[in-house]
N, C-alpha and C. Protein backbone atom coordinates (compact mmCIF):
# COMPACT_ATOMS: atom_id res chain seq x y z
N UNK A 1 -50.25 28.61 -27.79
CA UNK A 1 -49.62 27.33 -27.62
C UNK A 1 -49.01 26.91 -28.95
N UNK A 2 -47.94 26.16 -28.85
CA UNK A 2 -47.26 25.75 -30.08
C UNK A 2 -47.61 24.19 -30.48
N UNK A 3 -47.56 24.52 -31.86
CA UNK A 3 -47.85 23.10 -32.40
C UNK A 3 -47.30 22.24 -31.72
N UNK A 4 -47.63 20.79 -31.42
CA UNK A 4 -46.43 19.56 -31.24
C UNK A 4 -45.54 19.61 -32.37
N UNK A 5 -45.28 20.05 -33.52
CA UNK A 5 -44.15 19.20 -34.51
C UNK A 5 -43.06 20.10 -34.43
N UNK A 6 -43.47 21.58 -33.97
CA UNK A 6 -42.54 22.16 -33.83
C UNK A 6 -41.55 21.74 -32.26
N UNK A 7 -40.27 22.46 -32.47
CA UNK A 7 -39.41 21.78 -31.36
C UNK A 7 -38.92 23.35 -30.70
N UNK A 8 -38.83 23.95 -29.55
CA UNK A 8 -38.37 24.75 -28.91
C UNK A 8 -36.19 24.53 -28.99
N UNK A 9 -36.14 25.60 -29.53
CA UNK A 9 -34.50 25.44 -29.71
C UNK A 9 -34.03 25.47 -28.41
N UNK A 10 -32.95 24.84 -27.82
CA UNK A 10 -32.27 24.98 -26.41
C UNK A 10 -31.32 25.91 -26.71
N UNK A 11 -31.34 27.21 -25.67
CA UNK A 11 -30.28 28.33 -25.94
C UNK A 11 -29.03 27.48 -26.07
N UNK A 12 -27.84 28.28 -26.23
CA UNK A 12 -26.39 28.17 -26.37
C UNK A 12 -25.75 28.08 -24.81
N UNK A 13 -26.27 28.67 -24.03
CA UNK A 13 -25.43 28.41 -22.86
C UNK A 13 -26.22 27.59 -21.98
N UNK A 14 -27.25 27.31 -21.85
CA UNK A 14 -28.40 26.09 -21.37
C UNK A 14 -27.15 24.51 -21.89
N UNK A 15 -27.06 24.64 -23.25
CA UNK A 15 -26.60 23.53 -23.95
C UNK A 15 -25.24 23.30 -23.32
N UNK A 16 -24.60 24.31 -23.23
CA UNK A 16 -23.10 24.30 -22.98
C UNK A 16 -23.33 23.58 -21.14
N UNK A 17 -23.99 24.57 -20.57
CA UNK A 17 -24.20 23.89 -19.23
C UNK A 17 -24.16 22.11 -19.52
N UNK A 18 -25.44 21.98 -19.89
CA UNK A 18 -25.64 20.52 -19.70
C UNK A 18 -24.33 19.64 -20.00
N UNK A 19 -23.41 20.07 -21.28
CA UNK A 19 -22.49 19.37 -21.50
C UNK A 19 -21.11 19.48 -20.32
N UNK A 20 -21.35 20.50 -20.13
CA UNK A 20 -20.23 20.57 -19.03
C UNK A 20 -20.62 19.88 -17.70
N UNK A 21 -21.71 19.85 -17.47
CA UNK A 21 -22.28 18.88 -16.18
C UNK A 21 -21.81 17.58 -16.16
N UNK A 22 -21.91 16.87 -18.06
CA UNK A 22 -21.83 15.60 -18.35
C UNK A 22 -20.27 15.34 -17.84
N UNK A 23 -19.72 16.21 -18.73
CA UNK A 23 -17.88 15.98 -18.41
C UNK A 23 -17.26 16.23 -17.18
N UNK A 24 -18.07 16.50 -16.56
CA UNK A 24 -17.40 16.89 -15.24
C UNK A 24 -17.94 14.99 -14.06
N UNK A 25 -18.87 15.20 -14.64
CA UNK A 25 -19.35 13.70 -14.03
C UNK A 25 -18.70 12.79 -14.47
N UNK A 26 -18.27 12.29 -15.36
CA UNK A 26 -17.09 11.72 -16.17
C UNK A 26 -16.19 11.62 -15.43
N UNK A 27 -15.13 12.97 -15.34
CA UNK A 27 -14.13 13.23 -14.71
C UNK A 27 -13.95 12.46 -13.32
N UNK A 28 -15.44 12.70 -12.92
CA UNK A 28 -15.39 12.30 -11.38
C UNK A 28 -15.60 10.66 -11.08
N UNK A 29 -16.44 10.04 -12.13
CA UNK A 29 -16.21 9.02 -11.90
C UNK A 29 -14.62 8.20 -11.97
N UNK A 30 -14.38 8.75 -12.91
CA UNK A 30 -12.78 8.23 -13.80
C UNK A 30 -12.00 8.42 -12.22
N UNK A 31 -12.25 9.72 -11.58
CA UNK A 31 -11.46 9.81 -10.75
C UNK A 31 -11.36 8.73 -9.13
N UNK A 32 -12.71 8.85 -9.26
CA UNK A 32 -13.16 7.45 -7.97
C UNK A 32 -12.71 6.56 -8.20
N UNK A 33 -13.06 5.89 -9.59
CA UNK A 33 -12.43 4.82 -9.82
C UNK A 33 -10.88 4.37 -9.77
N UNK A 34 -10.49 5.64 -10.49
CA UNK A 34 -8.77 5.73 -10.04
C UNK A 34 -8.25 5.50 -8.56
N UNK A 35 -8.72 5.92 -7.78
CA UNK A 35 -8.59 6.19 -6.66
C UNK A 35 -8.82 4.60 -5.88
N UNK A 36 -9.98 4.23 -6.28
CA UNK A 36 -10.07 2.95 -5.38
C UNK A 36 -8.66 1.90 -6.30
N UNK A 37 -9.12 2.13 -7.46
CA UNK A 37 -8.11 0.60 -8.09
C UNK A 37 -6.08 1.38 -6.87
N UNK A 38 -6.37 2.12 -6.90
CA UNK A 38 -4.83 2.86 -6.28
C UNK A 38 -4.85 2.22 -5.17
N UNK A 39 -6.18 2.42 -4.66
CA UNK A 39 -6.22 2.29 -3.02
C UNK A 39 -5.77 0.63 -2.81
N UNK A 40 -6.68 -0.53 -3.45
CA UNK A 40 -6.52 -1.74 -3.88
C UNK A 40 -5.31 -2.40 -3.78
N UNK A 41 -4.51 -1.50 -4.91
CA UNK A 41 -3.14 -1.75 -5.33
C UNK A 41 -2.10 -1.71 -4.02
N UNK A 42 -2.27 -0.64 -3.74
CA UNK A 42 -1.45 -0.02 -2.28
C UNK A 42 -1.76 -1.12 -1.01
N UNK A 43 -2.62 -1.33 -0.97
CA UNK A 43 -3.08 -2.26 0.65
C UNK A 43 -3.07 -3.63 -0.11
N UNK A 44 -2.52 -4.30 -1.09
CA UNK A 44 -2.48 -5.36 -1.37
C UNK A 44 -0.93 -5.90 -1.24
N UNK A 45 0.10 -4.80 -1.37
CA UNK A 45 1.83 -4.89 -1.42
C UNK A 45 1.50 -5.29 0.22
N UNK A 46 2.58 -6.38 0.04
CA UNK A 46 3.19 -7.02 1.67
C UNK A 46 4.23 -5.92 1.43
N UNK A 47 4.45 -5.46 3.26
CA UNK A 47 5.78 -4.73 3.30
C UNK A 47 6.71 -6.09 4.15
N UNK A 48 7.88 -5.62 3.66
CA UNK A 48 9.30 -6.54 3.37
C UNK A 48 9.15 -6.84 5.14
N UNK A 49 9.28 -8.00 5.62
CA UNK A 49 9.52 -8.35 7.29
C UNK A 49 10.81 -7.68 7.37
N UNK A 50 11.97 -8.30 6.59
CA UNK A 50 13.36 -7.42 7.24
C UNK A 50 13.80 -6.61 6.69
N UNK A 51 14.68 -5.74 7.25
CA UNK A 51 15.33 -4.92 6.16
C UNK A 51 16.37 -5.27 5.03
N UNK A 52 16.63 -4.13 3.94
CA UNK A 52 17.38 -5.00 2.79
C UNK A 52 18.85 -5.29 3.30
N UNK A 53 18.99 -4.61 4.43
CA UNK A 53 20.46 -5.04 4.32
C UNK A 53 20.70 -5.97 5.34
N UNK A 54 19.78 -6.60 6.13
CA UNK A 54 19.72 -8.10 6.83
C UNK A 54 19.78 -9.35 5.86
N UNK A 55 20.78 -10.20 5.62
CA UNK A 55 20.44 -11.32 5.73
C UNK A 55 21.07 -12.55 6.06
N UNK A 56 19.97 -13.24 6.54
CA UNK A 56 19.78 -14.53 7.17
C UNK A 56 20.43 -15.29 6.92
N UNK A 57 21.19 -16.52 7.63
CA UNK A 57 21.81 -17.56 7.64
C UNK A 57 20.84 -18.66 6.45
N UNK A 58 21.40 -19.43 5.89
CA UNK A 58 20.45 -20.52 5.02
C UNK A 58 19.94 -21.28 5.41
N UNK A 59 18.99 -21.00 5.46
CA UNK A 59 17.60 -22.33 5.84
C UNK A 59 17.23 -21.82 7.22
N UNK A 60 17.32 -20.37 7.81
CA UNK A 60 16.50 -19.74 8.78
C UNK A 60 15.77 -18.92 8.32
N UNK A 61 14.46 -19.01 9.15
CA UNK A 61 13.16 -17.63 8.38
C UNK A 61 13.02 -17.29 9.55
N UNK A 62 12.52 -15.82 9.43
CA UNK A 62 12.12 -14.97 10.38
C UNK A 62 10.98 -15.00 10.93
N UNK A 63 10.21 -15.14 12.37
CA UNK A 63 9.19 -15.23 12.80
C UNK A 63 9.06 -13.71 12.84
N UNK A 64 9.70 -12.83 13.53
CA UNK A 64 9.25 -11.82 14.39
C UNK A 64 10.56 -10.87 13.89
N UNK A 65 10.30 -9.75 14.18
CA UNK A 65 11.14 -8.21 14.00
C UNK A 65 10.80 -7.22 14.73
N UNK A 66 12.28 -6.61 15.44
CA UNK A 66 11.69 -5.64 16.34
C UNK A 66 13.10 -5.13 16.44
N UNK A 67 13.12 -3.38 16.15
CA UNK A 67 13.90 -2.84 16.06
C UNK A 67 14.74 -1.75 17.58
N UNK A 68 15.92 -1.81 17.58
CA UNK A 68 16.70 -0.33 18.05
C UNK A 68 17.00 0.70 17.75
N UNK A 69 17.57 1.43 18.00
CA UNK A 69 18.43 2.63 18.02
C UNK A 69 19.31 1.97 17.32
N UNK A 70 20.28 1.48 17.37
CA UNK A 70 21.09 0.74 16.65
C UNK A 70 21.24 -0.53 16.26
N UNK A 71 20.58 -1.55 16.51
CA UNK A 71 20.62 -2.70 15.86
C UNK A 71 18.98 -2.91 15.64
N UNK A 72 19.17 -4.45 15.03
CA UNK A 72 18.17 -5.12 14.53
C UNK A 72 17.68 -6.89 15.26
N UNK A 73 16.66 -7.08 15.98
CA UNK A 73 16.36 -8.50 16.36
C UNK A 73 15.44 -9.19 15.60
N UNK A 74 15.85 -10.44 15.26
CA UNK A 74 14.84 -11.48 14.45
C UNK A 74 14.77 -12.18 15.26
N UNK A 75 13.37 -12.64 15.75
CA UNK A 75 13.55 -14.02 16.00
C UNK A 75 13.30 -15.42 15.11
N UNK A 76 13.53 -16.24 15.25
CA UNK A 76 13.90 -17.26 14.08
C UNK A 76 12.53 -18.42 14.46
N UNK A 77 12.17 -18.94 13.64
CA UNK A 77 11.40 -20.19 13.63
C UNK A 77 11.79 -21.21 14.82
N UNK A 78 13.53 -21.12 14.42
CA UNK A 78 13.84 -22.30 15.62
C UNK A 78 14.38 -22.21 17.15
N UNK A 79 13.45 -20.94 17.30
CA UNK A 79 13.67 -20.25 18.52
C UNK A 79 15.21 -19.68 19.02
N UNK A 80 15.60 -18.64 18.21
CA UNK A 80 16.71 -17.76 18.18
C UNK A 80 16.93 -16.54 18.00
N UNK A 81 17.51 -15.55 18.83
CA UNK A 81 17.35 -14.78 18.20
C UNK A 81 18.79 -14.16 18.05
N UNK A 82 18.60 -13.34 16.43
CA UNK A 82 19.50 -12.95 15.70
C UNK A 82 19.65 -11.46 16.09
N UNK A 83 20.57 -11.12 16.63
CA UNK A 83 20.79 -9.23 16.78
C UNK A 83 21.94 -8.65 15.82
N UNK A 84 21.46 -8.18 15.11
CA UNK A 84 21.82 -7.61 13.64
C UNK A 84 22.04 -5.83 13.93
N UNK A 85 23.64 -5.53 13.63
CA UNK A 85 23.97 -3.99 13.77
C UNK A 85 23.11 -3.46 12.89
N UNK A 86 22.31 -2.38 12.90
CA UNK A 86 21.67 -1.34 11.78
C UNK A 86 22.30 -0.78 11.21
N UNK A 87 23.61 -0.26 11.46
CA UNK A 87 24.14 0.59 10.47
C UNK A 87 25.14 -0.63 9.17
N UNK A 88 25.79 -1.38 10.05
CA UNK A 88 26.38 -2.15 8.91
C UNK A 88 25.80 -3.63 8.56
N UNK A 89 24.54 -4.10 9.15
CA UNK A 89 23.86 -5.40 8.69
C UNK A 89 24.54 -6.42 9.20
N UNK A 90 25.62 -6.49 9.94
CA UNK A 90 26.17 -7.41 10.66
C UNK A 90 26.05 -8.40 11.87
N UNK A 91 25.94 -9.76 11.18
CA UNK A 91 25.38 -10.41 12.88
C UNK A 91 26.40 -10.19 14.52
N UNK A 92 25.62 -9.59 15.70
CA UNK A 92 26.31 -8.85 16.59
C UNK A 92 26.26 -10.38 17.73
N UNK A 93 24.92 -10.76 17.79
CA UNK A 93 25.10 -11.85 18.85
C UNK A 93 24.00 -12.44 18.41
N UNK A 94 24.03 -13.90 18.83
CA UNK A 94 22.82 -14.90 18.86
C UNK A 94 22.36 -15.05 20.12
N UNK A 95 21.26 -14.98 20.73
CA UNK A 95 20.60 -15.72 21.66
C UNK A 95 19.78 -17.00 21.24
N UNK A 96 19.93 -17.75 22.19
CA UNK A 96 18.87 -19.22 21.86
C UNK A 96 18.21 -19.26 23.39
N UNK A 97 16.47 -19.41 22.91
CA UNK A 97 15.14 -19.09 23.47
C UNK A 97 15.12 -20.40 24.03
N UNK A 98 15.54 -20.44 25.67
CA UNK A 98 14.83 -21.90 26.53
C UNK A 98 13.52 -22.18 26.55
N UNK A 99 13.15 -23.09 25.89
CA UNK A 99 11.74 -23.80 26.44
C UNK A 99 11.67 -24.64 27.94
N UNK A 100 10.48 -24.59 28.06
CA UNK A 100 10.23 -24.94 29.34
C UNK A 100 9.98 -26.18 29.11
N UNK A 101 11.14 -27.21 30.31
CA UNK A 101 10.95 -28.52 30.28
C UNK A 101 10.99 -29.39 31.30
């Protein structure tokens, strides 16, 4: 049996292991963490209601969006709806939404 004061040397590749265990755990946290702050970032962006090349008359907002083959429908706050060509962004026709009275 060996004294207590003496210390058993840790081989060279024992040592190397352990350090490479450490850095690799590192890595992986760094990487989780990356990953969620990404994830965060990503599901926090609103995507745009209309497209960029729609726009709206002044002082109308869009309730609702729902697309064609070739055009584009908004319906409007003040119960209207806007049908917008897709290829050139152009207003095609208005409808106005009867309420029941």
């Amino acid at each position: 049996m060996l004294p207590p004061e003496q210390e058993i040397e840790e081989p060279a590749q024992l040592r190397f292991l352990r350090r490479l265990v450490t850095v690799l755990t590192a890595v992986m946290i760094g990487g989780v963490l990356l990953i969620i702050t990404l994830l965060v970032i990503r599901l926090n962006d609103k995507p745009a209601l209309l497209p960029e090349l729609v726009v709206l008359p002044e002082g109308i907002e869009a309730k609702a969006v729902t697309m064609g083959e070739s055009w584009y429908a908004i319906v409007t706050q003040s119960d209207e709806i806007l049908i917008y060509d897709r290829l050139t962004g152009k207003l095609r026709q208005r409808v106005e939404i009867l309420g029941d009275n």
